[in-house]
PDB file of N, CA and C in Angstrom:
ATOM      1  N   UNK A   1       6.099  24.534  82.582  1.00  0.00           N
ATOM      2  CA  UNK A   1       4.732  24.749  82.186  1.00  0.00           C
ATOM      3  C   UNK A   1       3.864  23.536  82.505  1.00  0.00           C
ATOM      4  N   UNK A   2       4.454  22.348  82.241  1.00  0.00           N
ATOM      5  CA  UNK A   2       3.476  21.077  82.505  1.00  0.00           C
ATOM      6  C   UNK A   2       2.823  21.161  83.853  1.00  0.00           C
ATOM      7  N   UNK A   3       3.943  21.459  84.705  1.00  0.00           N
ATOM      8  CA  UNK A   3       3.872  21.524  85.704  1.00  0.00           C
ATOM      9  C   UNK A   3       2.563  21.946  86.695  1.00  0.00           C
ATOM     10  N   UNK A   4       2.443  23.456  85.782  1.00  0.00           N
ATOM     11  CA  UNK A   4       1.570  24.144  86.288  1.00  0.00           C
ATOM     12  C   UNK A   4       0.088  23.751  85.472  1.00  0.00           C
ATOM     13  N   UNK A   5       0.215  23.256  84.517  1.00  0.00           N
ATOM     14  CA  UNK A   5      -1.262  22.692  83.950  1.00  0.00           C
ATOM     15  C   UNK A   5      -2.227  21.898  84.560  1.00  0.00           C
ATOM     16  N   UNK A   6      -2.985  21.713  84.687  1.00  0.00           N
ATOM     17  CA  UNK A   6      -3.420  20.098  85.131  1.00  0.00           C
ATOM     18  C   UNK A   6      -4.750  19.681  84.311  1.00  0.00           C
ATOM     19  N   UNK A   7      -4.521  18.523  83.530  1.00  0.00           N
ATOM     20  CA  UNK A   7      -5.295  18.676  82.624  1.00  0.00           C
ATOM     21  C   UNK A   7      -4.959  16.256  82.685  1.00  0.00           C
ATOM     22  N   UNK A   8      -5.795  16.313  81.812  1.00  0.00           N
ATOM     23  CA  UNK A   8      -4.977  14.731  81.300  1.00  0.00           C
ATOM     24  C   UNK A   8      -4.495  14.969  79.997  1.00  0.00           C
ATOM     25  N   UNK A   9      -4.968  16.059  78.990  1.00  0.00           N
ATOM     26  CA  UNK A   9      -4.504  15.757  77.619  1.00  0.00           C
ATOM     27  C   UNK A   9      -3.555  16.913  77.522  1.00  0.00           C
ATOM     28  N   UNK A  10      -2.676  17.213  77.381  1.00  0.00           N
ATOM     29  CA  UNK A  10      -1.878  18.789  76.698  1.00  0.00           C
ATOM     30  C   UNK A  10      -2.100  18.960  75.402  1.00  0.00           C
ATOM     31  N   UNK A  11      -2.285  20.218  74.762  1.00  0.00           N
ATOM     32  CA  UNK A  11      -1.569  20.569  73.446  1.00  0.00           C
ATOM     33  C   UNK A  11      -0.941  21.388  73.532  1.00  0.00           C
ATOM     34  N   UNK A  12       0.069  21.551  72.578  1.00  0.00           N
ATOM     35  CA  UNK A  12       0.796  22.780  72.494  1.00  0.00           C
ATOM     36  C   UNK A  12       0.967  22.578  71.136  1.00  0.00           C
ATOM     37  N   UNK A  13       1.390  24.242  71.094  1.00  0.00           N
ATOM     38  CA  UNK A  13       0.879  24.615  69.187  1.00  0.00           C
ATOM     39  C   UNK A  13       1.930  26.172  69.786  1.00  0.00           C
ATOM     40  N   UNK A  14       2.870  26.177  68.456  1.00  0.00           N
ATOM     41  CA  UNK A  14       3.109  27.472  67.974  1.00  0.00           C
ATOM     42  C   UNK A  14       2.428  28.003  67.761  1.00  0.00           C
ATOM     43  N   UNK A  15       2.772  29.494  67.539  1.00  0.00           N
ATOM     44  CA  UNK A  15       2.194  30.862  67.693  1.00  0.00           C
ATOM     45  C   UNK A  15       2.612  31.537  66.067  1.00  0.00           C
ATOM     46  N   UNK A  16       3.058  31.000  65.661  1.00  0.00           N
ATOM     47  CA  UNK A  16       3.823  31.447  64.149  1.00  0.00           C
ATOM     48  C   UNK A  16       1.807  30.987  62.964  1.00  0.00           C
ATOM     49  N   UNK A  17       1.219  31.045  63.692  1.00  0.00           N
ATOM     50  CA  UNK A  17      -0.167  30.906  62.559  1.00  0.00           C
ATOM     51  C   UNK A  17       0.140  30.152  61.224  1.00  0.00           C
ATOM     52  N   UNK A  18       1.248  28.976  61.548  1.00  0.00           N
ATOM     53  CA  UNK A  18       0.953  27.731  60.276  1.00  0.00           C
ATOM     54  C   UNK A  18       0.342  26.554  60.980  1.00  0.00           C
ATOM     55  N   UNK A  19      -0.452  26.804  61.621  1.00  0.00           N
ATOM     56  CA  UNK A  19      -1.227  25.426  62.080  1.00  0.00           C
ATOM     57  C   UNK A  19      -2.993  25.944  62.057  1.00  0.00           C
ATOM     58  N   UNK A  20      -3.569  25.280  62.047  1.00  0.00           N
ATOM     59  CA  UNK A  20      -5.101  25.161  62.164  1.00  0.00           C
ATOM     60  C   UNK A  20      -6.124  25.350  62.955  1.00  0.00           C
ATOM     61  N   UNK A  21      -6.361  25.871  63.963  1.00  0.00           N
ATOM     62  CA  UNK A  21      -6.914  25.633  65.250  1.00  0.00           C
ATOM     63  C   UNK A  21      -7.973  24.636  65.530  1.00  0.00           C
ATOM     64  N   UNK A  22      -8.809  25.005  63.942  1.00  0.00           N
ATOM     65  CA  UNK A  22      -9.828  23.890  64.098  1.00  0.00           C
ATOM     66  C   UNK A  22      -9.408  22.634  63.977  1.00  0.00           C
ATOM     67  N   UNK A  23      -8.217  21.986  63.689  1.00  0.00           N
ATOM     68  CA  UNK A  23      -7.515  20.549  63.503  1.00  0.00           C
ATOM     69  C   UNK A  23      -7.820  20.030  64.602  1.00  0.00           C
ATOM     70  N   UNK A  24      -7.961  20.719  65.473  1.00  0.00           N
ATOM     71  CA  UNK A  24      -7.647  19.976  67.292  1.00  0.00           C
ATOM     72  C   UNK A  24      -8.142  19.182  67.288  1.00  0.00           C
ATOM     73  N   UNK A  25      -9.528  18.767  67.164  1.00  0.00           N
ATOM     74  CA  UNK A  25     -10.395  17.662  67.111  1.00  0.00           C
ATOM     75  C   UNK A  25      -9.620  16.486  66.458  1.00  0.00           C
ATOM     76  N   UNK A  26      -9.124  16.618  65.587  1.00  0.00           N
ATOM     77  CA  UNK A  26      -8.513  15.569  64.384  1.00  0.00           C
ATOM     78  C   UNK A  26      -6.912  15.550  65.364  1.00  0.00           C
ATOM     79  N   UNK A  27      -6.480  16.409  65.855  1.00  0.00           N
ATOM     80  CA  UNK A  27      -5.149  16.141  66.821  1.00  0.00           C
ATOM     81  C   UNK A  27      -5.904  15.550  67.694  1.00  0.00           C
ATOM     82  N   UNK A  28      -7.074  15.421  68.786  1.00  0.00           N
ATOM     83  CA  UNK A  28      -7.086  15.067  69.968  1.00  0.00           C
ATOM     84  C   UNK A  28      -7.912  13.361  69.577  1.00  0.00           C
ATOM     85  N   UNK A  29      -8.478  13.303  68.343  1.00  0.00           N
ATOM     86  CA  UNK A  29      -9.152  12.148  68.598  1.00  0.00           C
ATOM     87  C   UNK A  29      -8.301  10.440  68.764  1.00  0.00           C
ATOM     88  N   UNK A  30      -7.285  10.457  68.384  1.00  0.00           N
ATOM     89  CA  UNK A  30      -6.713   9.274  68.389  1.00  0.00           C
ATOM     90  C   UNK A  30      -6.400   8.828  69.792  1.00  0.00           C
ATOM     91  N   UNK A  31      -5.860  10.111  70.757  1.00  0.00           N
ATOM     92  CA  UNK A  31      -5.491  10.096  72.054  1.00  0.00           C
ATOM     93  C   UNK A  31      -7.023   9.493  72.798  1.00  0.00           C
ATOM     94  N   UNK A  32      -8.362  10.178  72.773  1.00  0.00           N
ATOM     95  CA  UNK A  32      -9.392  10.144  73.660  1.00  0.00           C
ATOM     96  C   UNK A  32      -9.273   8.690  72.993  1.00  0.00           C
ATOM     97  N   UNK A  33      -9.526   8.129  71.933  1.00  0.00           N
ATOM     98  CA  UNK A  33      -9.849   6.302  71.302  1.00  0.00           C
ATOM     99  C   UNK A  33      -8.956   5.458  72.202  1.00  0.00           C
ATOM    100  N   UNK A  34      -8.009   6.207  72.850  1.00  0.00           N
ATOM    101  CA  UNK A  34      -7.282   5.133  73.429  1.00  0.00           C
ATOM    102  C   UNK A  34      -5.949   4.827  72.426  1.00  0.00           C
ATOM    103  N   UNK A  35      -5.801   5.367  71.197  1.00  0.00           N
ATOM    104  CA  UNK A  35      -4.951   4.414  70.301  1.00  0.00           C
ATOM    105  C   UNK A  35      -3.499   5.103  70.112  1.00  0.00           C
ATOM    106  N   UNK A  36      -3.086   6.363  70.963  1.00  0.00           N
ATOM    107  CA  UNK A  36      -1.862   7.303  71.212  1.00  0.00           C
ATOM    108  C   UNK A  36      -1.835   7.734  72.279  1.00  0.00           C
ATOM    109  N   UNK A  37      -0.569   8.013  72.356  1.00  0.00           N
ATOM    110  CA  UNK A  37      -0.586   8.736  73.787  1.00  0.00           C
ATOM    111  C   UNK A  37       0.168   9.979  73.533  1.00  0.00           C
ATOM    112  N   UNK A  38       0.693  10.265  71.808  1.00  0.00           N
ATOM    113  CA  UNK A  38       0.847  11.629  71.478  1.00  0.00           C
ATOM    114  C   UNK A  38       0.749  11.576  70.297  1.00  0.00           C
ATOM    115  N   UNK A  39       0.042  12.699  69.419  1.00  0.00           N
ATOM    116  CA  UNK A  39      -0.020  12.989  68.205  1.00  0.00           C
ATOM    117  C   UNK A  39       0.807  14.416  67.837  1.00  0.00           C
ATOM    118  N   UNK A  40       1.136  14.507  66.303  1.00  0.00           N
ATOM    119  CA  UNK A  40       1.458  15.836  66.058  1.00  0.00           C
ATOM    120  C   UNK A  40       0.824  15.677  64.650  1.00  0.00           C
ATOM    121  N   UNK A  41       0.918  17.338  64.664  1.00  0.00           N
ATOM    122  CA  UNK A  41       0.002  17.699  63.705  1.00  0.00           C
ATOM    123  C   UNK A  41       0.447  18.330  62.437  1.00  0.00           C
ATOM    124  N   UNK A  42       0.701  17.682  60.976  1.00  0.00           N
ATOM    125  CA  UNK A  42       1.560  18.721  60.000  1.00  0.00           C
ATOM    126  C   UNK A  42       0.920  19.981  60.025  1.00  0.00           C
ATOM    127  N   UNK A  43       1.854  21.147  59.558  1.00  0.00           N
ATOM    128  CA  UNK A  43       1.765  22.508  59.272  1.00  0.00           C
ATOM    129  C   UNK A  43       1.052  22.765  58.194  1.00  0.00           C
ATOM    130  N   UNK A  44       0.170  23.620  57.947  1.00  0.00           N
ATOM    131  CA  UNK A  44      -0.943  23.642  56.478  1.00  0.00           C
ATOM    132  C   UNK A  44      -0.293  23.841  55.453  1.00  0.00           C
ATOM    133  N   UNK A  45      -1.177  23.389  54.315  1.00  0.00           N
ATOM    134  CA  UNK A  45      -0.366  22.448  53.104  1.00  0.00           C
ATOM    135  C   UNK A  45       0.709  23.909  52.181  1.00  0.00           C
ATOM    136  N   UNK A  46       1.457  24.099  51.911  1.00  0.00           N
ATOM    137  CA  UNK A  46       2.586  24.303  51.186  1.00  0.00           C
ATOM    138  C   UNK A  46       3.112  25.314  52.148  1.00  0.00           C
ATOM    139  N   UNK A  47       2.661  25.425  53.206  1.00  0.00           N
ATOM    140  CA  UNK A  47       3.454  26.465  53.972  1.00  0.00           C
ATOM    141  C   UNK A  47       5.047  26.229  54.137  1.00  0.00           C
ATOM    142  N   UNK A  48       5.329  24.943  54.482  1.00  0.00           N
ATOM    143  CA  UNK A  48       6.388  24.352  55.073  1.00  0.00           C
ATOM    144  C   UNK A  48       7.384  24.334  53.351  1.00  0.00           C
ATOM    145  N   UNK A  49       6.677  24.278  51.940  1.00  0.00           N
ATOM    146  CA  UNK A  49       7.783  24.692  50.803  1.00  0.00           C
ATOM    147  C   UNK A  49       7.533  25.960  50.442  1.00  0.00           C
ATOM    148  N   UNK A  50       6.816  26.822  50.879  1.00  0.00           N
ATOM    149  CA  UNK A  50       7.133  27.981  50.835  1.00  0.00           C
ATOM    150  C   UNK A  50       8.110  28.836  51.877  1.00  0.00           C
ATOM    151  N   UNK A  51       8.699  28.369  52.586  1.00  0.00           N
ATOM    152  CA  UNK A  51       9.209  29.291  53.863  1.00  0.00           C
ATOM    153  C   UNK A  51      10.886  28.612  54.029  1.00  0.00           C
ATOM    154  N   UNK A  52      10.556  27.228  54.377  1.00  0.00           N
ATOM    155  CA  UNK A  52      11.205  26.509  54.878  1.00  0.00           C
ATOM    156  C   UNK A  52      12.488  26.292  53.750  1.00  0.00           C
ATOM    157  N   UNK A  53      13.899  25.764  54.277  1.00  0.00           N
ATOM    158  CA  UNK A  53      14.581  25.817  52.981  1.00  0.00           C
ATOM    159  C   UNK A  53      14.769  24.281  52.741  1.00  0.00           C
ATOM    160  N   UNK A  54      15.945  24.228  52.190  1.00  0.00           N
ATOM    161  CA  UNK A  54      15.677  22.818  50.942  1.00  0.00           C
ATOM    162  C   UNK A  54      16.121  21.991  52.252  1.00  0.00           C
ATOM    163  N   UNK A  55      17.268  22.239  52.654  1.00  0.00           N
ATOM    164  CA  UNK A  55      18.011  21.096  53.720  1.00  0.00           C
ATOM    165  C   UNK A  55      16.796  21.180  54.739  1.00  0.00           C
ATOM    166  N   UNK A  56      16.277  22.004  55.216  1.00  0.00           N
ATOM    167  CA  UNK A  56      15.384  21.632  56.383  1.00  0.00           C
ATOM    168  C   UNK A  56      14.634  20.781  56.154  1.00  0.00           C
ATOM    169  N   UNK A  57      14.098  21.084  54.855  1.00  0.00           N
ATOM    170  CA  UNK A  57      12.934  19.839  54.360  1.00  0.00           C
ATOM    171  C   UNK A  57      13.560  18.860  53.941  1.00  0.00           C
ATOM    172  N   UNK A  58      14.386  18.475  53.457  1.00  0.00           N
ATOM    173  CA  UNK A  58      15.328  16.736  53.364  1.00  0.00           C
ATOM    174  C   UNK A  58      15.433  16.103  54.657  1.00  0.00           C
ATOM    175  N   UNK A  59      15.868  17.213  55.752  1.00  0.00           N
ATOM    176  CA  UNK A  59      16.343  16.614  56.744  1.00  0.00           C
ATOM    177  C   UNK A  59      14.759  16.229  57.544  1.00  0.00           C
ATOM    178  N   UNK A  60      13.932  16.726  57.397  1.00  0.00           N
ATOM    179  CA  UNK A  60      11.887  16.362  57.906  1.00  0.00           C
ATOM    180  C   UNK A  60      11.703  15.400  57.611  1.00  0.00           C
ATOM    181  N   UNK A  61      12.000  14.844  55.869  1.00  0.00           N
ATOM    182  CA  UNK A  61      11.421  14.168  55.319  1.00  0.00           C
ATOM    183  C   UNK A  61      12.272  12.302  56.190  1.00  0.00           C
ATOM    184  N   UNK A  62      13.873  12.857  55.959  1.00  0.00           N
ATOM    185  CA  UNK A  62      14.700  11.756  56.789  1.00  0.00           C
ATOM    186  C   UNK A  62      14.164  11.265  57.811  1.00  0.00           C
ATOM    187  N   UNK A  63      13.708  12.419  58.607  1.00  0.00           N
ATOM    188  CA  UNK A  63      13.662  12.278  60.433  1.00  0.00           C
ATOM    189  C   UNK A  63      12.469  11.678  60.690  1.00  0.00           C
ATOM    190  N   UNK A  64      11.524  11.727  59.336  1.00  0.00           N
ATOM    191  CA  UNK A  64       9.975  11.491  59.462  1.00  0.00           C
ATOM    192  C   UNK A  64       9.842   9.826  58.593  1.00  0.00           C
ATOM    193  N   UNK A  65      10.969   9.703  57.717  1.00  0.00           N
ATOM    194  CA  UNK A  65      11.290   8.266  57.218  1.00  0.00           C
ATOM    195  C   UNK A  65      11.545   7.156  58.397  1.00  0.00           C
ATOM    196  N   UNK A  66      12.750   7.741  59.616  1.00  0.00           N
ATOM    197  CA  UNK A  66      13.285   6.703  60.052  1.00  0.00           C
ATOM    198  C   UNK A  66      12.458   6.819  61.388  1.00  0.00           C
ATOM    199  N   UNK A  67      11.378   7.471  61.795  1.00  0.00           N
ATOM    200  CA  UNK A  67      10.308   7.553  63.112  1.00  0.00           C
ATOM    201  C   UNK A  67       9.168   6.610  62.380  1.00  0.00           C
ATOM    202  N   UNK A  68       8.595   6.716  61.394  1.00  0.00           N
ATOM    203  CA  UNK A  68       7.940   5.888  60.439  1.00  0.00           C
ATOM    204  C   UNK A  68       8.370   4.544  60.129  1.00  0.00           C
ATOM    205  N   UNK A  69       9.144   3.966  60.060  1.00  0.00           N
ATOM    206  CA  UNK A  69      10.342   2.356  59.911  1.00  0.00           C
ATOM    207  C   UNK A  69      10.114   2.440  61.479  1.00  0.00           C
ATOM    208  N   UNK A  70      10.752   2.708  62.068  1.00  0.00           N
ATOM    209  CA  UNK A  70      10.747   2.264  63.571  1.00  0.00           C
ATOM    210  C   UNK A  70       9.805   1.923  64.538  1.00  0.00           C
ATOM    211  N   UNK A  71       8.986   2.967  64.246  1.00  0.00           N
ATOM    212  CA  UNK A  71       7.288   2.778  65.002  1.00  0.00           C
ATOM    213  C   UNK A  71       6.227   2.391  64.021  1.00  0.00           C
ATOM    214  N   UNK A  72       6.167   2.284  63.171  1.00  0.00           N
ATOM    215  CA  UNK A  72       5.447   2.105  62.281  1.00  0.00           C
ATOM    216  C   UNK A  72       3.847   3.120  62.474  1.00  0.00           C
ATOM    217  N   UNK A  73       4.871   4.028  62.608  1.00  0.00           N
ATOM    218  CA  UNK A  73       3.693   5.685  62.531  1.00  0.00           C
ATOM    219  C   UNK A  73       3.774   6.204  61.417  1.00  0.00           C
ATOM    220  N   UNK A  74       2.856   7.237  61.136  1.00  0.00           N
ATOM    221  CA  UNK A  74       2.822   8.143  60.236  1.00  0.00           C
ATOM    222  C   UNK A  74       2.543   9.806  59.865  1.00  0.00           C
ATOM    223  N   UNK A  75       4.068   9.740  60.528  1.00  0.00           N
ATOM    224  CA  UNK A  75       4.461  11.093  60.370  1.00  0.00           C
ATOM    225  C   UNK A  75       4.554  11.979  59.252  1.00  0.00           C
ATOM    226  N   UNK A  76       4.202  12.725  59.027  1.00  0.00           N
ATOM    227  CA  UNK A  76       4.751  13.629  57.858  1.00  0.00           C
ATOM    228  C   UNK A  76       5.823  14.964  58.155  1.00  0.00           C
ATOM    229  N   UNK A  77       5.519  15.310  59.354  1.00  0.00           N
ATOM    230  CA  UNK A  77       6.073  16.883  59.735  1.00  0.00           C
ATOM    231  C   UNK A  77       6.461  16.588  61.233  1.00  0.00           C
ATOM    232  N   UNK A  78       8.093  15.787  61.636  1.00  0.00           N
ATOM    233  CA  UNK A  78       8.177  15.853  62.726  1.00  0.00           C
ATOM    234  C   UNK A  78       8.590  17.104  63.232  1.00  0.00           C
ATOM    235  N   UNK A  79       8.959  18.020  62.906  1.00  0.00           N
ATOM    236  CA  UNK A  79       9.332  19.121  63.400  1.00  0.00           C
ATOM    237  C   UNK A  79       7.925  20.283  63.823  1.00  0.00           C
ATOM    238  N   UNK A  80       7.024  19.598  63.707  1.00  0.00           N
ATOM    239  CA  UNK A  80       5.920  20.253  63.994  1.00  0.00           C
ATOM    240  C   UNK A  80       5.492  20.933  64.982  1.00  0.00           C
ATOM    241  N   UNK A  81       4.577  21.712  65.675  1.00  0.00           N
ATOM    242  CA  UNK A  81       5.159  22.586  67.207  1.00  0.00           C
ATOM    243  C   UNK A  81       3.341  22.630  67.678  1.00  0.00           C
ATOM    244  N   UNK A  82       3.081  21.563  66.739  1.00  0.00           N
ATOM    245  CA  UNK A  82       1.240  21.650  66.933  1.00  0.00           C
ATOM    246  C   UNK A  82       0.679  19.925  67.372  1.00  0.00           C
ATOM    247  N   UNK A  83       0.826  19.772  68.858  1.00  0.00           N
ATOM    248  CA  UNK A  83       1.251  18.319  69.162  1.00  0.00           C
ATOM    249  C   UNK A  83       0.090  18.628  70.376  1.00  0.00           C
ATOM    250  N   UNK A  84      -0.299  17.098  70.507  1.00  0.00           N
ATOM    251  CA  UNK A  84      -0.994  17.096  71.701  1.00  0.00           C
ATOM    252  C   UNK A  84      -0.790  15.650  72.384  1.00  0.00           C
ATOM    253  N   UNK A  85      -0.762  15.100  73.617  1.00  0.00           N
ATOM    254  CA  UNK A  85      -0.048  14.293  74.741  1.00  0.00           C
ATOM    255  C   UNK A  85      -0.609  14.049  75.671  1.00  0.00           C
ATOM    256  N   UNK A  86      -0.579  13.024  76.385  1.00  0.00           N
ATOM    257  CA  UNK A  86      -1.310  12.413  76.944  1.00  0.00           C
ATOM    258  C   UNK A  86      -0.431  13.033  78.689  1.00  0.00           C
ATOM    259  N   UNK A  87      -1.054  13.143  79.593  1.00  0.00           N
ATOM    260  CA  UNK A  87       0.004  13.970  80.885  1.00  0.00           C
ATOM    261  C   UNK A  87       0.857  12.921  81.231  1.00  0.00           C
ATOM    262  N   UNK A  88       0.277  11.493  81.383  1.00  0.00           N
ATOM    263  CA  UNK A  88       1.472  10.417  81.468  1.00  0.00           C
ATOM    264  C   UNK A  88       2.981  10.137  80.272  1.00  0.00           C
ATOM    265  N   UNK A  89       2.437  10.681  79.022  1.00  0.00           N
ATOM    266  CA  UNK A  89       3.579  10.751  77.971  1.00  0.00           C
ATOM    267  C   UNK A  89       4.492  12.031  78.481  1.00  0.00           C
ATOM    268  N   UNK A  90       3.752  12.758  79.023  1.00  0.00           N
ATOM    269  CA  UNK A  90       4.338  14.021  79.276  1.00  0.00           C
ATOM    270  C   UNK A  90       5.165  14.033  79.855  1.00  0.00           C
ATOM    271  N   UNK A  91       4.601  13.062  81.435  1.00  0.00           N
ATOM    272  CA  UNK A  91       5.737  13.182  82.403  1.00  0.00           C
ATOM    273  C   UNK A  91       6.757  12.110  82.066  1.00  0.00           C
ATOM    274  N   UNK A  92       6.571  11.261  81.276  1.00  0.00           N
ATOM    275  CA  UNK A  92       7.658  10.225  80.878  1.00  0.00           C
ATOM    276  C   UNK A  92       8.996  10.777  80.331  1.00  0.00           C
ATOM    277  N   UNK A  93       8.317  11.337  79.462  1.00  0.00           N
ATOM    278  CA  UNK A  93       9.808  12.653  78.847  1.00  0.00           C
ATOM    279  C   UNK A  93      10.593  13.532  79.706  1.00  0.00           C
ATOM    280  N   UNK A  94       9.817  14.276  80.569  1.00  0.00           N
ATOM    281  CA  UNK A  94      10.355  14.586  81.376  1.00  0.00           C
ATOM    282  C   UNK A  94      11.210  14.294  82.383  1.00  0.00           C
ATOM    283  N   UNK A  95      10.926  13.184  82.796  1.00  0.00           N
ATOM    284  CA  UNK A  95      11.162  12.425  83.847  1.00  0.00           C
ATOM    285  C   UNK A  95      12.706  11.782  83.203  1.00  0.00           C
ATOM    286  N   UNK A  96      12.673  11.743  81.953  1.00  0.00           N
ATOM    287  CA  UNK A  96      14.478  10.952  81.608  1.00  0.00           C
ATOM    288  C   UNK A  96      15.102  11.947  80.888  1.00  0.00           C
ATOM    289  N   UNK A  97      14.610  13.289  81.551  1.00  0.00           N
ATOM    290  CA  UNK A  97      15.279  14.035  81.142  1.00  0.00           C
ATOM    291  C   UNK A  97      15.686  15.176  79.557  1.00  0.00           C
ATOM    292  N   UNK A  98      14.986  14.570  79.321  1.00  0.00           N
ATOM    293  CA  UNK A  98      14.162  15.114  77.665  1.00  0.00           C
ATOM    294  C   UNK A  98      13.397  16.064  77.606  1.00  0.00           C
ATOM    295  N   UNK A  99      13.359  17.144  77.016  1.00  0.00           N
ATOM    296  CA  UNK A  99      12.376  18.180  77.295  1.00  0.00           C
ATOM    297  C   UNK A  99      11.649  17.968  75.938  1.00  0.00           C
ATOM    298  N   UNK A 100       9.698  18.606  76.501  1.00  0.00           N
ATOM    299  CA  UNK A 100       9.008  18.275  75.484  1.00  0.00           C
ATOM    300  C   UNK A 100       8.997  20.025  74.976  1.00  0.00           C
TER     301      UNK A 100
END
């Protein structure tokens, strides 16, 4: 898909209607400031303890603890599917083989 885009910024967002559409602005502004080269976006508020089960959410909260210590970001919802990227982050992932 990247492939065929051509754009400088991507988003991609699930289709499951727990994300926002109007957020985009608030997903895309850190990228245009210059200050990311990818953001993601948490899922709207109690969706993710209403649906989701207990281990999934321990294991979010872990995965979103030790990305947070390491980068000193602030994640809440890495499992999120509502992300937007810069085309150079894009192809970086790609490129070592990592799919985004």
């Amino acid at each position: 898909m990247f492939e065929q885009v051509d754009a400088d910024i991507l988003v991609m967002v699930d289709g499951d209607d727990t994300y926002e559409a109007a957020a985009v602005g608030a997903l895309l502004e850190p990228i245009l400031k210059g200050d990311a080269d990818m953001t993601v976006a948490a899922r709207q508020h109690g969706y993710a303890e209403k649906v989701l089960s207990a281990f999934h959410l321990l294991g979010n909260k872990l995965i979103c603890g030790i990305i947070n210590r390491a980068f000193g970001a602030k994640i809440s919802d890495i499992f999120s599917g509502y992300r937007a990227f810069t085309r150079e982050a894009a192809a970086q992932t790609s490129n070592h083989g990592g799919g985004i």
